[in-house]
Protein backbone atom coordinates (compact mmCIF):
# COMPACT_ATOMS: atom_id res chain seq x y z
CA UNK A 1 -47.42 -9.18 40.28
CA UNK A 2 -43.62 -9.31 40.05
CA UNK A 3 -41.73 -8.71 43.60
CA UNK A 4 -40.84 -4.77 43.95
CA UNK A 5 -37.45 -3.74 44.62
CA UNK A 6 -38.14 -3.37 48.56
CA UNK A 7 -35.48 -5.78 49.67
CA UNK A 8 -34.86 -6.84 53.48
CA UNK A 9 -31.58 -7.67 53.64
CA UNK A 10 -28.53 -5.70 52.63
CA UNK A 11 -27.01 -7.11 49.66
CA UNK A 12 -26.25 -5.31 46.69
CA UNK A 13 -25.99 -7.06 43.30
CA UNK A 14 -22.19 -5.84 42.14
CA UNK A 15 -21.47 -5.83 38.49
CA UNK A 16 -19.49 -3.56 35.92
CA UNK A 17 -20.79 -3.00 32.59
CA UNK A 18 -18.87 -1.39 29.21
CA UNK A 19 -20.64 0.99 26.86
CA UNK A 20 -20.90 0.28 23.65
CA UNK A 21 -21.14 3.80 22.66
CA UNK A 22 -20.92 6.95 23.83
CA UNK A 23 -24.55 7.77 23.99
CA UNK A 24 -25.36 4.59 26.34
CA UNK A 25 -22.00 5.90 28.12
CA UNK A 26 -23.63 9.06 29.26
CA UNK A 27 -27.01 6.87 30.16
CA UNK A 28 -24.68 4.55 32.27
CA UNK A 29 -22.97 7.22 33.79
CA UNK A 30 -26.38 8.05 35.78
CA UNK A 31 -25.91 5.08 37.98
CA UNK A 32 -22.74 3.55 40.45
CA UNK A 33 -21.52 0.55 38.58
CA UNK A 34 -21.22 -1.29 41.92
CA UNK A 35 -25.21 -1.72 42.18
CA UNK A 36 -28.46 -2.09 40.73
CA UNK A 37 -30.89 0.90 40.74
CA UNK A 38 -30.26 3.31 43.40
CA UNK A 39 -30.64 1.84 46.31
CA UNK A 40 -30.78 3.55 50.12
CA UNK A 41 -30.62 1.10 52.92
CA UNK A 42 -33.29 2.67 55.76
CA UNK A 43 -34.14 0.94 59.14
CA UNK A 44 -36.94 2.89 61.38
CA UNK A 45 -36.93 2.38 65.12
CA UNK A 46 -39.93 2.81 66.44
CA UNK A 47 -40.79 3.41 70.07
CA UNK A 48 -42.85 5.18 72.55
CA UNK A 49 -40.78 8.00 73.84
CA UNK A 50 -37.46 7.07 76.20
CA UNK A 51 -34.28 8.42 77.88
CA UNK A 52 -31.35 9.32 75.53
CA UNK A 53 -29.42 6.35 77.08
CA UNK A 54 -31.70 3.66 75.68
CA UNK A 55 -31.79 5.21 72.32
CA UNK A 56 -28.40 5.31 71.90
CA UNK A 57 -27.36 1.73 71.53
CA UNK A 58 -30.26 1.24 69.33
CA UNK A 59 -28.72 3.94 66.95
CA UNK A 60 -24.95 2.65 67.39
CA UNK A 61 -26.42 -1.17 66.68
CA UNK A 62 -28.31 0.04 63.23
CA UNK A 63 -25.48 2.54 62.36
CA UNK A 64 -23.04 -0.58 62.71
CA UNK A 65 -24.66 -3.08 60.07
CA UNK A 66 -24.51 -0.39 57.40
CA UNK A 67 -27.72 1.61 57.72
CA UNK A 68 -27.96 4.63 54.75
CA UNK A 69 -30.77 6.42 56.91
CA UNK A 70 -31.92 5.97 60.12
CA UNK A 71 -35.38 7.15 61.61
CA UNK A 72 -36.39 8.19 64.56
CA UNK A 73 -40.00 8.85 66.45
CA UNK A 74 -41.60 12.32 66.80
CA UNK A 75 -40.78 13.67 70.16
CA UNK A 76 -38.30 10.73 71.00
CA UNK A 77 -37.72 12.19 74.12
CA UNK A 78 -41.31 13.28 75.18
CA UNK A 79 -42.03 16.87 75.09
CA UNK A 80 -41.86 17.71 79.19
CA UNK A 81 -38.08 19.15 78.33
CA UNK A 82 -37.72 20.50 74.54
CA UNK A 83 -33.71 21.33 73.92
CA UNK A 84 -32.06 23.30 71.73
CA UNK A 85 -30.04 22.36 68.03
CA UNK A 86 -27.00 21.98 69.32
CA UNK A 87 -28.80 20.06 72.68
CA UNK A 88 -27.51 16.25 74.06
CA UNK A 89 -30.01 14.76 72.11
CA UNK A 90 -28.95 15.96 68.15
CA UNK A 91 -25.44 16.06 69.42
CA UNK A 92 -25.88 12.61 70.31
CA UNK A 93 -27.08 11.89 66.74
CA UNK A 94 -24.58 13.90 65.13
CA UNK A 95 -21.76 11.87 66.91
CA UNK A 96 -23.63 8.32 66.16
CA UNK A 97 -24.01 9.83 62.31
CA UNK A 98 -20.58 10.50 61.66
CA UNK A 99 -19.76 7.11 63.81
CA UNK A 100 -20.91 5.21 61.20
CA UNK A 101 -21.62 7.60 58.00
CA UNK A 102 -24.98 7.32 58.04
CA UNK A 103 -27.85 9.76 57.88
CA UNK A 104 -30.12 10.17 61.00
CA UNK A 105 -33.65 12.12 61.30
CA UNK A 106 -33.95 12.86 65.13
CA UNK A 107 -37.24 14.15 66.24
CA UNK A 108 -37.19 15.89 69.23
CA UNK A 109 -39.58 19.41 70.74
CA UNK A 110 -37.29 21.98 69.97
CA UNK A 111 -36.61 25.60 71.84
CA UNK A 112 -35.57 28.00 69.24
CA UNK A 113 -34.71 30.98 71.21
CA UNK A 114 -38.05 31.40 73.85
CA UNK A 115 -40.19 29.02 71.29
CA UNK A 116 -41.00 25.65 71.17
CA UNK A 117 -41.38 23.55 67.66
CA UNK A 118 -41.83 20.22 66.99
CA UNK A 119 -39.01 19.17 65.33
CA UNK A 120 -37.44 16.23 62.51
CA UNK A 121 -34.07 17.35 61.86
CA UNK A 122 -31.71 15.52 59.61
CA UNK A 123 -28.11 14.94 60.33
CA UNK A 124 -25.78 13.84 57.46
CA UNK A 125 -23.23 11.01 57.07
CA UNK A 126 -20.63 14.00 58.43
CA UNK A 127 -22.64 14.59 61.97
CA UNK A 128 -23.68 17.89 60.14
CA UNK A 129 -27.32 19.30 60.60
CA UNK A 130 -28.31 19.59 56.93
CA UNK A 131 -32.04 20.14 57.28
CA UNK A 132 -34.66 20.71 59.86
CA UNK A 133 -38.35 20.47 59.45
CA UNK A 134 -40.66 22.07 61.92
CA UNK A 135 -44.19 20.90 62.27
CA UNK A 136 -46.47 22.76 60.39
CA UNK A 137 -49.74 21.55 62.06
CA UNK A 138 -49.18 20.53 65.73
CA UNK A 139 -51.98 18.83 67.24
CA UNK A 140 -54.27 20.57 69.68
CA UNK A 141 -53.04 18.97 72.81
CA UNK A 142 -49.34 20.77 72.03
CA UNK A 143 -50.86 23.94 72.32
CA UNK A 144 -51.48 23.23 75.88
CA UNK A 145 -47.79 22.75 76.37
CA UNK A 146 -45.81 25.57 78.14
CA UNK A 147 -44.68 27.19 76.14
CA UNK A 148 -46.87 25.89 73.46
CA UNK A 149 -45.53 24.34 70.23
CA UNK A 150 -45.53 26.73 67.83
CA UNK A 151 -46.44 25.91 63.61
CA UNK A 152 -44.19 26.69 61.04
CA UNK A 153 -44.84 26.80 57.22
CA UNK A 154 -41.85 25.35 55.79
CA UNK A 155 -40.85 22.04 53.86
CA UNK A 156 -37.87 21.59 53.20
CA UNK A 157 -36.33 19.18 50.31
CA UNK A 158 -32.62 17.92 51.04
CA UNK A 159 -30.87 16.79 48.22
CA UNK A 160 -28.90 13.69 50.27
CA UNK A 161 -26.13 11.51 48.49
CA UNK A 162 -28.70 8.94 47.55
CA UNK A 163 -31.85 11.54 46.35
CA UNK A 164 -34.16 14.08 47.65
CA UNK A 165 -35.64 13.47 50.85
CA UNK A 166 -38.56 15.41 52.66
CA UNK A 167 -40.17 14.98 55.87
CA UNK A 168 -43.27 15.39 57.51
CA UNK A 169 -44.96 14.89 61.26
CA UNK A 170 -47.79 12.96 62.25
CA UNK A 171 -50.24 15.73 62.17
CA UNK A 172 -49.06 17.21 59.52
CA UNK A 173 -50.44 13.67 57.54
CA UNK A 174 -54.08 14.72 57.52
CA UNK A 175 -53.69 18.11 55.14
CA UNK A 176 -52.46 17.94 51.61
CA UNK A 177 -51.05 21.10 50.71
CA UNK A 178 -47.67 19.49 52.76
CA UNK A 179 -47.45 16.53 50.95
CA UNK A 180 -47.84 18.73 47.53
CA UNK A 181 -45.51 21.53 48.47
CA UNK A 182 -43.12 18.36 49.64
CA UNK A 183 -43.79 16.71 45.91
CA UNK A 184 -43.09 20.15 44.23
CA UNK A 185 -39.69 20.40 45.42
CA UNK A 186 -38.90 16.98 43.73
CA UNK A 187 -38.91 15.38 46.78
CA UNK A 188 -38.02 11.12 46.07
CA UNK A 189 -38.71 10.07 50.01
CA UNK A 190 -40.72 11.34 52.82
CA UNK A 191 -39.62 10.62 56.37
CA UNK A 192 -42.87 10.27 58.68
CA UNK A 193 -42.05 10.22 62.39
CA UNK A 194 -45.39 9.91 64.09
CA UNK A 195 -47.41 9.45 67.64
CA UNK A 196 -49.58 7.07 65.65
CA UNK A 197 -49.68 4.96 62.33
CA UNK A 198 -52.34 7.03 60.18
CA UNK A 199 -52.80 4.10 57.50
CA UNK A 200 -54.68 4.66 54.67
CA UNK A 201 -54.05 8.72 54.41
CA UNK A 202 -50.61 7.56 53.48
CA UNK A 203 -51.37 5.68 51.11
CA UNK A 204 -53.28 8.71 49.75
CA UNK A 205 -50.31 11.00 49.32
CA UNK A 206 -48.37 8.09 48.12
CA UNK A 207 -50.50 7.65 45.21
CA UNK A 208 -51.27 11.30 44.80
CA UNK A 209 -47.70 12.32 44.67
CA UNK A 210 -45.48 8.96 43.77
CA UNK A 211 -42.60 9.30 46.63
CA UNK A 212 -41.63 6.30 48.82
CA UNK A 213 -43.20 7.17 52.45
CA UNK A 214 -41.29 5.46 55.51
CA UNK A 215 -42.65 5.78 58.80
CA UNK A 216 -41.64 5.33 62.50
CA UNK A 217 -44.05 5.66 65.40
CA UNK A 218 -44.92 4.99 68.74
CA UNK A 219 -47.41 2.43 68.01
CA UNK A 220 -44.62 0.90 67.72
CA UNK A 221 -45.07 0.30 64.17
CA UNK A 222 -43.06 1.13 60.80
CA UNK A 223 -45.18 1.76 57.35
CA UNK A 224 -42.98 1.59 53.49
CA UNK A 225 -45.26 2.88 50.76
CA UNK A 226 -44.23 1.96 47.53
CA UNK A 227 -44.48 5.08 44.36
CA UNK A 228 -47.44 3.37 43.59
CA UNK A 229 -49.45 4.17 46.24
CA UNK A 230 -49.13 0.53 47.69
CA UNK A 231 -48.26 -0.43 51.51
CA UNK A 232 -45.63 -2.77 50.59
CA UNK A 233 -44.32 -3.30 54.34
CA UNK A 234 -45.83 -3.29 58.05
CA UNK A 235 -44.82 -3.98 61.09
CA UNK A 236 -45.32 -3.56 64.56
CA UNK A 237 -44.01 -4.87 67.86
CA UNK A 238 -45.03 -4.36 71.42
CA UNK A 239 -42.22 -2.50 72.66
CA UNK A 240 -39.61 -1.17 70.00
CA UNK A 241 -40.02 -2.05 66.25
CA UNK A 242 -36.96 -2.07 64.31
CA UNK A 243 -38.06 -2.48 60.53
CA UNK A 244 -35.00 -2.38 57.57
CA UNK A 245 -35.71 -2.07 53.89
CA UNK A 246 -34.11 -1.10 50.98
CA UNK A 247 -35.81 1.24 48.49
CA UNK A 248 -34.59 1.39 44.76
CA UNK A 249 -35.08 5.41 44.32
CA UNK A 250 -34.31 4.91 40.33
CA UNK A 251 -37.61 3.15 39.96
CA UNK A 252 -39.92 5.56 37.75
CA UNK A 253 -43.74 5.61 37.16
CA UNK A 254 -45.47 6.45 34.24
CA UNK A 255 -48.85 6.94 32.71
CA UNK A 256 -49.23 5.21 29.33
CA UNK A 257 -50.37 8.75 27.68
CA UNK A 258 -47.80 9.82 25.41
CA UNK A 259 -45.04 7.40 26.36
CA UNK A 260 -46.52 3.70 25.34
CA UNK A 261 -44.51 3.77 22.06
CA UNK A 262 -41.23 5.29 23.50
CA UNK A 263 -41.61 2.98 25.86
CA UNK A 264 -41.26 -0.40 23.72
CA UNK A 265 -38.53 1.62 21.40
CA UNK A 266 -36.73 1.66 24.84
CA UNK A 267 -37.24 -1.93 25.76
CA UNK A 268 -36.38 -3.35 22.69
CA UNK A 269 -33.24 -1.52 22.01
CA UNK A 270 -32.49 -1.35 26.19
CA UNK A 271 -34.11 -4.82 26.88
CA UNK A 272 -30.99 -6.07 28.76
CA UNK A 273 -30.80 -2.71 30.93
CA UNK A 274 -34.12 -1.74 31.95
CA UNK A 275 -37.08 -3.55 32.58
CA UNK A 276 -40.84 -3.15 32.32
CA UNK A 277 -41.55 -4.12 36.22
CA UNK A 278 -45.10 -3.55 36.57
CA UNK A 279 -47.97 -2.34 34.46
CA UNK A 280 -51.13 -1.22 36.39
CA UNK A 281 -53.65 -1.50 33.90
CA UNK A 282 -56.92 0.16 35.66
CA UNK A 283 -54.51 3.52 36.61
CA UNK A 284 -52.81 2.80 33.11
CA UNK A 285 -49.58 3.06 34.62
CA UNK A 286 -46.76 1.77 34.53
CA UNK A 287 -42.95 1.26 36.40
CA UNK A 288 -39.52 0.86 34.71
CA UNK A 289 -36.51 -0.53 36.86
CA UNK A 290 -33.20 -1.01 36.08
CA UNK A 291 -32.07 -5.12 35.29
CA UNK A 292 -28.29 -4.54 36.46
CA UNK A 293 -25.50 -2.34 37.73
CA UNK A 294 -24.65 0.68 36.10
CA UNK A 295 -27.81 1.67 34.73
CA UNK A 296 -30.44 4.42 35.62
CA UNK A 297 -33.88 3.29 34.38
CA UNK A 298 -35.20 6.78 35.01
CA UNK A 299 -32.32 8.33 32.77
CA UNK A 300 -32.38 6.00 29.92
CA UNK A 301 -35.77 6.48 30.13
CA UNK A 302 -36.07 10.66 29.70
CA UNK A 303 -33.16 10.49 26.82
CA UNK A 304 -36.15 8.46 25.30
CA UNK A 305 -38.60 11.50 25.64
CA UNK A 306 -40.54 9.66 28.66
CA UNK A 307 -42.20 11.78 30.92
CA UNK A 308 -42.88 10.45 34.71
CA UNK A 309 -46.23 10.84 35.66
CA UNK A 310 -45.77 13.59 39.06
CA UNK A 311 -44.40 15.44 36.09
CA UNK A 312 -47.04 14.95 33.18
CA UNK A 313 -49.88 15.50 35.90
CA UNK A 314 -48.08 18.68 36.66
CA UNK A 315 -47.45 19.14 33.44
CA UNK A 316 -51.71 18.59 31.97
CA UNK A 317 -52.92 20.96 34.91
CA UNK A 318 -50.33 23.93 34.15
CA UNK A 319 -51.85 23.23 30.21
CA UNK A 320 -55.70 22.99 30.98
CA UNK A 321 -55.57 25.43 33.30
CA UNK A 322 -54.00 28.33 30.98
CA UNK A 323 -56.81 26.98 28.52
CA UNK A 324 -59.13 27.52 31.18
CA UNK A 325 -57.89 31.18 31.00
CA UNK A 326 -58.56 31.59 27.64
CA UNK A 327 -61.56 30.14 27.33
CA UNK A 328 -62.63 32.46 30.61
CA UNK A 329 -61.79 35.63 28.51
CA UNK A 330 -63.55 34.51 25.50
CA UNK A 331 -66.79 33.85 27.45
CA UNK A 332 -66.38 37.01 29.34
């Protein structure tokens, strides 16, 4: 199995490349000609919940070596004193984001108004609250909690500088229709903050819905699952578990229905730009990268009529269920 594009350092490949025509021009456009794919540096720091103080120099230390996303634990403060948005704790964040121009997600029990919600809110490279995601199934123990946490119903996609990230809380991991709604907004990356690991469900929506999933928890442990389903990264410390890995979100999977021939047009005439990285033969799938800077694999491959498989399973049950319809009416 070739290596995936799930690197551990922070090293980008830089390289400039001329088109040769305008068409490839518009291909090459898709991608920054100063790396390979699109890459988004993210580091997880997992820990059981702690004081403010000791999470901040864990957050300044990341931010300073270049981090594109940092991730936080659910509840990193415990939830015996939820605060407000604009509370120490995402002010904090917001300071240490714009520090170093990175994007944090800061999980914390939050009081809107009288209420209490469990919380992963995402602060931009600017310090700016972009996007907040409220738990949509607390566990029963946080309905004890005075006041109680309260669930919410919506998941929110944010369209960040490197793709479209979503989030989701521990819970939250064991019922599907949040991982689908979360897929249906095009979402590229789920953030998972998490009182414990979860494993194998995962690796479930991973496969089901073909997003990278990173996750940070209290185990302390960190989880990267790969948009084919795969765990391609753990690990786990005793007391704080700082994992980094870079994620190539211009990757794209594909199912070999419809797309095996425009497939090989594209590697022949594109051999030098895009390559065929893996092909899963029982799934009959398969994943195109890019081969160097100023490429987009997953561009170059829909001017070639390719159609990535989260779309062409959409896609077949939109189609066989309207034929269901018919067929229905006819029998009726």
């Amino acid at each position: 199995m070739k290596r995936l594009e799930i690197m551990k350092n922070n090293r980008f490949c830089v390289g400039l490349m001329a088109a040769a025509f305008l068409w490839s021009a518009c291909v090459l456009s898709a991608a920054s000609p100063e790396q390979i794919g699109r890459p988004v540096r993210v580091v997880s720091i997992a820990f059981r919940p702690r004081p403010l103080e000791a999470i901040m120099p864990l957050v300044d230390a990341e931010g300073a070596k270049g981090a594109d996303l940092i991730i936080l634990p659910e509840t990193m403060l415990g939830q015996k004193k939820p605060q407000p948005l604009d509370g120490s704790a995402v002010t904090t964040m917001s300071d240490l984001a714009r520090k170093h121009r990175t994007y944090i997600v800061c999980a914390i029990d939050r009081l809107d108004g009288a209420r209490r919600v469990n919380s992963a809110v995402l602060i931009d490279r600017a310090g700016k609250v972009v996007c907040v995601y409220d738990k949509v199934y607390p566990y029963w123990a946080e309905f004890d909690l005075k006041p109680p946490v309260e669930p919410r119903s919506k998941t929110p996609v944010y369209q960040a500088d490197f793709g479209r990230i979503g989030m989701a809380v521990c819970f939250d991991v064991n019922f599907p229709d949040v991982w689908k709604r979360l897929a249906d907004q095009g979402a590229e990356l789920i953030v998972w903050p998490s009182a414990y690991s979860a494993g194998s469900s995962l690796r479930a929506h991973a496969i089901n819905h073909h997003f990278y999933i990173v996750t940070c928890t209290y185990a302390p442990d960190c989880s990267v699952f790969d948009i084919t389903g795969e765990e391609v990264l753990y690990e786990k410390d005793r007391d704080i578990q700082i994992t980094r890995t870079t994620l190539d979100l211009d990757r794209g999977i594909y199912h070999e229905n419809f797309n095996v021939a425009k497939r090989d047009k594209l590697l022949k005439e594109h051999g030098d730009d895009v390559v065929l990285e893996k092909r899963m033969q029982r799934e009959a799938w398969f994943v195109l990268r890019a081969k160097r800077s100023g490429v987009s694999a997953r561009e170059l491959a829909r001017r070639y009529g390719l159609e990535e498989l989260r779309d062409y399973l959409d896609r077949s049950r939109r189609e066989i269920d309207r034929m269901r319809e018919q067929t229905a009416g006819k029998t009726e």
